[in-house]
Protein backbone atom coordinates (compact mmCIF):
# COMPACT_ATOMS: atom_id res chain seq x y z
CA UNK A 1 0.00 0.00 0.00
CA UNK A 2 2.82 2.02 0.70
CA UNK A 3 4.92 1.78 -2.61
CA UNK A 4 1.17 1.94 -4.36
CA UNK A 5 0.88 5.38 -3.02
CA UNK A 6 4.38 6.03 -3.62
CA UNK A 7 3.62 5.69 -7.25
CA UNK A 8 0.61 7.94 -6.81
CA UNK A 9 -2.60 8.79 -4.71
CA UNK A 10 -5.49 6.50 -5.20
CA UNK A 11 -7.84 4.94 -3.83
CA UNK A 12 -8.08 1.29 -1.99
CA UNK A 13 -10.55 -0.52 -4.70
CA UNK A 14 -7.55 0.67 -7.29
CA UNK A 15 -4.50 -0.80 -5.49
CA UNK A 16 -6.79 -3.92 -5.26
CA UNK A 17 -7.07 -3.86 -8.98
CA UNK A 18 -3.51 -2.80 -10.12
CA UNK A 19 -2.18 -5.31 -7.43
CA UNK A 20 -4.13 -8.08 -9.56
CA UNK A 21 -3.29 -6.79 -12.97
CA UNK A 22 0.27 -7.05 -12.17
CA UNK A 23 0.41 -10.37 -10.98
CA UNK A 24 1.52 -9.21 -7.19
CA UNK A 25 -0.25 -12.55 -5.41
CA UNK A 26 2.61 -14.22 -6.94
CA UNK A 27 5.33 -12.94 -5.46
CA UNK A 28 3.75 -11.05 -1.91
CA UNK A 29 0.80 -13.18 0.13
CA UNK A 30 -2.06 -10.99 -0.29
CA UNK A 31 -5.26 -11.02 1.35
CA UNK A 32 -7.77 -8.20 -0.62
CA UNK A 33 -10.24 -9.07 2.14
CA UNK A 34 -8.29 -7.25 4.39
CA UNK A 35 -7.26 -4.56 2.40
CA UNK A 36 -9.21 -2.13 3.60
CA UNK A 37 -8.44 -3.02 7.20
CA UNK A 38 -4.74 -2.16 5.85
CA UNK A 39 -5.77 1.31 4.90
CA UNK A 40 -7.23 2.53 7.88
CA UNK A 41 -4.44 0.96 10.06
CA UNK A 42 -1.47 3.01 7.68
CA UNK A 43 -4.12 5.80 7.70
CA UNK A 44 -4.13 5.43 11.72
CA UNK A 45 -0.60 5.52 12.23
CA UNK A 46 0.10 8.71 9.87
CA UNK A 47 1.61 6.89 7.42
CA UNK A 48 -0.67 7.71 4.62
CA UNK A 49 -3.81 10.20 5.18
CA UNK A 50 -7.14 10.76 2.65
CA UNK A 51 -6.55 13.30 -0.20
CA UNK A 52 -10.03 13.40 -1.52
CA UNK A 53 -13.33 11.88 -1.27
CA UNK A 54 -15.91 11.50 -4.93
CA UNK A 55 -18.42 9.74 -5.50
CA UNK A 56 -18.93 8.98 -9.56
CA UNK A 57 -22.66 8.16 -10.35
CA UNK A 58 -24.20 5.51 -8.01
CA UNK A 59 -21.14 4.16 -7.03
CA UNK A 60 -20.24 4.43 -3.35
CA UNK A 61 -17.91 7.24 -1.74
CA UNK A 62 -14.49 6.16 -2.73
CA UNK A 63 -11.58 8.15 -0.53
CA UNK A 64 -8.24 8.72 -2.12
CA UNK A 65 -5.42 8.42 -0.17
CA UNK A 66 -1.82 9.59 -0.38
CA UNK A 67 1.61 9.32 1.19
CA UNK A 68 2.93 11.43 4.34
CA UNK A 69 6.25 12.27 5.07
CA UNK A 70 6.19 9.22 7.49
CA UNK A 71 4.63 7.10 5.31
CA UNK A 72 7.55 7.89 2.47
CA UNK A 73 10.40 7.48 5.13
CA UNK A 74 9.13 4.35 6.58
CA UNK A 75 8.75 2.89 2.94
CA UNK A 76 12.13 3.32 2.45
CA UNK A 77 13.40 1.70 5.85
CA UNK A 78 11.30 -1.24 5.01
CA UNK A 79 12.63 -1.30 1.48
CA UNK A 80 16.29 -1.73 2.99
CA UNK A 81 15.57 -4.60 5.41
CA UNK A 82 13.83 -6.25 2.59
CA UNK A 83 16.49 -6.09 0.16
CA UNK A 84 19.72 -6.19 2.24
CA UNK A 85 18.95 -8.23 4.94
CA UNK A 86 18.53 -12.01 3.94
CA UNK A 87 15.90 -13.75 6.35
CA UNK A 88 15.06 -17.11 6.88
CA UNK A 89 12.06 -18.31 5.23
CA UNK A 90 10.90 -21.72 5.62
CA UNK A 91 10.14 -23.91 2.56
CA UNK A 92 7.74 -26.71 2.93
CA UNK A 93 10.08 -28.49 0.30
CA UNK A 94 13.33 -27.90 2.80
CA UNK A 95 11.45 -29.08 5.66
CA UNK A 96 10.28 -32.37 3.42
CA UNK A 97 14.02 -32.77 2.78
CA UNK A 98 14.90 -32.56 6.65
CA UNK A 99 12.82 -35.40 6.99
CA UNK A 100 13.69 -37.61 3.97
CA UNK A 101 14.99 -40.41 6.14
CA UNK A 102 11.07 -41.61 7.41
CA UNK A 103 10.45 -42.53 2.99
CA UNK A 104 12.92 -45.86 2.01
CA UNK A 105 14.65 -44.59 -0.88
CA UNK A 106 13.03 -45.82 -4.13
CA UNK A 107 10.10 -44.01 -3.14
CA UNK A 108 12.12 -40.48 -2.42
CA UNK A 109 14.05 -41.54 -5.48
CA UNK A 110 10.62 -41.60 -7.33
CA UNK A 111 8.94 -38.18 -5.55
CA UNK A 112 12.03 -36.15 -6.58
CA UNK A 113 11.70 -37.38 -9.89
CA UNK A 114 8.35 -36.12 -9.98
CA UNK A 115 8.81 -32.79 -8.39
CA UNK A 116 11.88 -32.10 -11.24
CA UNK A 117 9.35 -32.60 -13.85
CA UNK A 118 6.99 -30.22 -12.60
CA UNK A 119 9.58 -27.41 -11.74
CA UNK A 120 10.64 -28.42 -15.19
CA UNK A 121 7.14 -27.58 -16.48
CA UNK A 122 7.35 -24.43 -14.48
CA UNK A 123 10.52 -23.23 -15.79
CA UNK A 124 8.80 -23.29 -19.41
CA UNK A 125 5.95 -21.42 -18.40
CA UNK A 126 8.53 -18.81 -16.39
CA UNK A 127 10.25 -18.32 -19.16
CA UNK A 128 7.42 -18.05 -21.95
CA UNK A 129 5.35 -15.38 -19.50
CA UNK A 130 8.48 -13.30 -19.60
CA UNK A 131 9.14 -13.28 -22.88
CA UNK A 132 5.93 -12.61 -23.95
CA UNK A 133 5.52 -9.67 -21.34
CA UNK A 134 8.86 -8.20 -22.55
CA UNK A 135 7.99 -8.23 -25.68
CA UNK A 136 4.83 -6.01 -25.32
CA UNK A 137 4.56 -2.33 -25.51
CA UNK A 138 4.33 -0.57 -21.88
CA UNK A 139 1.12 0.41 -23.16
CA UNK A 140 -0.62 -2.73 -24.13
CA UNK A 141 -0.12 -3.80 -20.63
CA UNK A 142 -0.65 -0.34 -18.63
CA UNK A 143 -4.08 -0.52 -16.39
CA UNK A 144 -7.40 1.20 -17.49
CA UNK A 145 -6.47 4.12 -14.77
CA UNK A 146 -2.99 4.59 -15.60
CA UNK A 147 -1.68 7.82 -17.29
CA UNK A 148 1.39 7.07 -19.47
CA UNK A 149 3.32 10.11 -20.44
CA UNK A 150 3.60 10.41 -24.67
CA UNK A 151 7.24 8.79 -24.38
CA UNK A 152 6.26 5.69 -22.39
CA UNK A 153 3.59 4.78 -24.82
CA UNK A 154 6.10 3.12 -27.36
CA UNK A 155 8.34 1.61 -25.17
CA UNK A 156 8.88 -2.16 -24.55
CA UNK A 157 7.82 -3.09 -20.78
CA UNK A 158 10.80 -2.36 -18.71
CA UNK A 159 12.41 -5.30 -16.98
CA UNK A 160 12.88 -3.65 -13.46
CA UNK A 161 8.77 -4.45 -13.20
CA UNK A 162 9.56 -7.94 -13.88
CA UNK A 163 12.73 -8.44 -11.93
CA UNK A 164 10.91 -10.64 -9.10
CA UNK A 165 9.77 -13.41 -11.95
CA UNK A 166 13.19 -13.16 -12.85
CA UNK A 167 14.11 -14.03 -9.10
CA UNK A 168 11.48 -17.12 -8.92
CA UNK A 169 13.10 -18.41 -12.30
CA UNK A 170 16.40 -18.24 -11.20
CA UNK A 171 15.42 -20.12 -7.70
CA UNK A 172 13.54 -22.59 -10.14
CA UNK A 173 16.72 -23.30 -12.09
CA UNK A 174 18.78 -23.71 -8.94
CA UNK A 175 15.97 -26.21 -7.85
CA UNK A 176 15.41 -28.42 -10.21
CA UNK A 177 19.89 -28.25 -10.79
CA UNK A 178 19.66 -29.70 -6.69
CA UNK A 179 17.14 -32.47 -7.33
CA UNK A 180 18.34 -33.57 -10.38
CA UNK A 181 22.03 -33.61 -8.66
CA UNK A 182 20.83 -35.51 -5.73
CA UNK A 183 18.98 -37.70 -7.56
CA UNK A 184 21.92 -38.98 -9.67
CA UNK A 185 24.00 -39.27 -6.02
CA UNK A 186 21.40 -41.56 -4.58
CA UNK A 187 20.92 -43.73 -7.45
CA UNK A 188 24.86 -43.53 -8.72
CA UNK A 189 27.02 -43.15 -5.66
CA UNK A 190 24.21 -44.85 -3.10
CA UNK A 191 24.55 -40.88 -1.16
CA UNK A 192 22.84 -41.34 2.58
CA UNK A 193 24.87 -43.94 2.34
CA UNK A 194 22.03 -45.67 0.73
CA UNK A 195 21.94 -48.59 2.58
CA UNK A 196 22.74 -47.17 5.69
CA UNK A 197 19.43 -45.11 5.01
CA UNK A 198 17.26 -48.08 3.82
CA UNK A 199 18.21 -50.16 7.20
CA UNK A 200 17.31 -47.58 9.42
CA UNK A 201 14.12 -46.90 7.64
CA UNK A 202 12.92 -49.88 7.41
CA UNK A 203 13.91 -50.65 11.22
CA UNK A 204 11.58 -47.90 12.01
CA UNK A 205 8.61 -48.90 9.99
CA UNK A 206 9.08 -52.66 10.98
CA UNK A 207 8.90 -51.41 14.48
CA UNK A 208 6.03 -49.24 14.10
CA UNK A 209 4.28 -51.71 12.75
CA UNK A 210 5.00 -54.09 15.55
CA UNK A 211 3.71 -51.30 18.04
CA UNK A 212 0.72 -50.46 15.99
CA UNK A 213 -0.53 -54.73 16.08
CA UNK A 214 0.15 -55.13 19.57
CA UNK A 215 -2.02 -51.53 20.25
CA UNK A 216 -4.19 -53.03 17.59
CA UNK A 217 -3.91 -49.48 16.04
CA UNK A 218 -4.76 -49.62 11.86
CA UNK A 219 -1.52 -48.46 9.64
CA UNK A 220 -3.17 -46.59 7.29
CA UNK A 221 -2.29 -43.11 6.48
CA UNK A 222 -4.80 -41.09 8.44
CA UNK A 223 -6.39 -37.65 6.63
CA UNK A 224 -3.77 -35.05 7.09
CA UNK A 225 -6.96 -32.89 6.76
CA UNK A 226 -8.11 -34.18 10.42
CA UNK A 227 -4.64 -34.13 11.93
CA UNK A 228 -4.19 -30.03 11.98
CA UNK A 229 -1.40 -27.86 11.02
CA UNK A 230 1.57 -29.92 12.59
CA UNK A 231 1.68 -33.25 11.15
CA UNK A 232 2.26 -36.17 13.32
C-alpha cells in the first residue's frame, strides 16, 4: 500500500485492482479481504492520510489516499531490510528434505523425480510469461487508470517491473539443478549412504508396525486434513 501510493494517490478498490493486474499474489501473500483493514491501520498511524473523497454516479464514496512524510520514510526503511537483509524463510520443500529419512529410498528416489518434472514444467511457463511480457509495448499492458506520459507509450515493458519473476526463475533453475544432482548421487554413488538409510528406515517402519498390532492401532495413512497444522 505504501509503494502503491508512492507511485501515486489512489484509492483502496484501485491498489486492489492494479495489485491483480500485475500479478503481485505471486510474489507477496495478499489477502484483498483485508485490504481495507490495511488502509485505515497506515491511515491510523500517519503513514498515509485521505486526499479526496468522490463519489462517480451511483457508485459508493471512494476516498483517495496519499503518502505522508512518514509514510515515504518508513517505505524506504522497510525497502532496505527487505532487500539487504537475507531472512530465513521456511520452505515446505526444505522441511520435506529434513525429513527424507522416514520414505525408504526408491520411493524419495521416485517423488524427486516427480517434483523435477513439474519445476521443469514451471521453468517453461517462467520463461514463456516473460518473454511474452517483454515483448509487449508498456502500453498494451498499462491498467485502465494509468496515465502514461507520450514517451512511455512506445516503449517495450521495462524489466525492473519484472525483476521478481526473474528471481522465482532463477530459484527454479537452482531447484530443479539440486534435485536432479541428488537424484543422480542416490541412485549412482548410493549418497545417505544408501543402505545405511534403507536399514534404518525400514527398522523404524518394521517397528512401528510391531507397536501399531500389539495396540491393535490400523496403519493406514490417516487424513492429514483431520490431523491439523503440525503433522504427526
Amino acid at each position: 500500500m505504501l509503494a502503491l501510493t508512492f507511485e501515486r494517490p489512489m484509492h483502496p478498490y484501485e491498489m486492489a485492482a492494479l495489485l491483480k493486474q500485475r500479478h503481485k499474489h505471486e510474489s507477496i501473500k495478499l489477502r484483498y479481504g483485508s485490504l481495507y483493514t490495511v488502509i485505515d491501520l497506515l491511515s491510523a498511524q500517519g503513514l498515509i492520510e485521505p486526499m479526496e473523497t468522490s463519489r462517480g454516479g451511483r457508485r459508493p464514496e471512494r476516498t483517495v489516499y496519499t503518502l505522508t512524510p512518514a509514510g515515504h520514510a518508513h517505505l524506504r526503511d522497510w525497502m532496505g531490510d527487505l532487500l539487504a537483509t537475507p531472512a530465513k524463510e521456511f520452505s515446505q520443500f526444505e522441511a520435506g528434505l529434513s525429513l527424507l529419512a522416514v520414505l525408504p529410498p526408491d520411493e524419495a528416489v521416485r517423488l524427486l523425480r516427480q517434483r523435477a518434472a513439474r519445476i521443469d514444467e514451471m521453468i517453461g511457463q517462467a520463461k514463456a510469461m516473460l518473454a511474452s511480457v517483454l515483448g509487449q509495448p508498456l502500453s498494451a499492458l498499462a491498467g485502465p487508470d494509468e496515465q502514461l506520459e507520450a514517451p512511455l507509450l512506445s516503449q517495450q515493458f521495462p524489466a525492473i517491473f519484472l525483476v521478481e519473476s526473474e528471481y522465482r526463475l532463477a530459484l527454479l533453475n537452482a531447484e530443479l539443478a539440486f534435485v536432479t544432482d541428488l537424484v543422480r548421487r542416490i541412485t549412482e554413488e548410493g549418497w545417505g549412504p544408501v543402505d545405511v538409510w534403507r536399514n534404518i528406515q525400514a527398522t523404524c517402519e518394521r517397528d512401528y508396525r510391531a507397536r501399531a498390532a500389539r495396540h491393535g492401532e490400523t496403519t493406514h495413512r490417516p487424513d492429514v486434513h483431520t490431523v491439523g497444522s503440525i503433522e504427526k
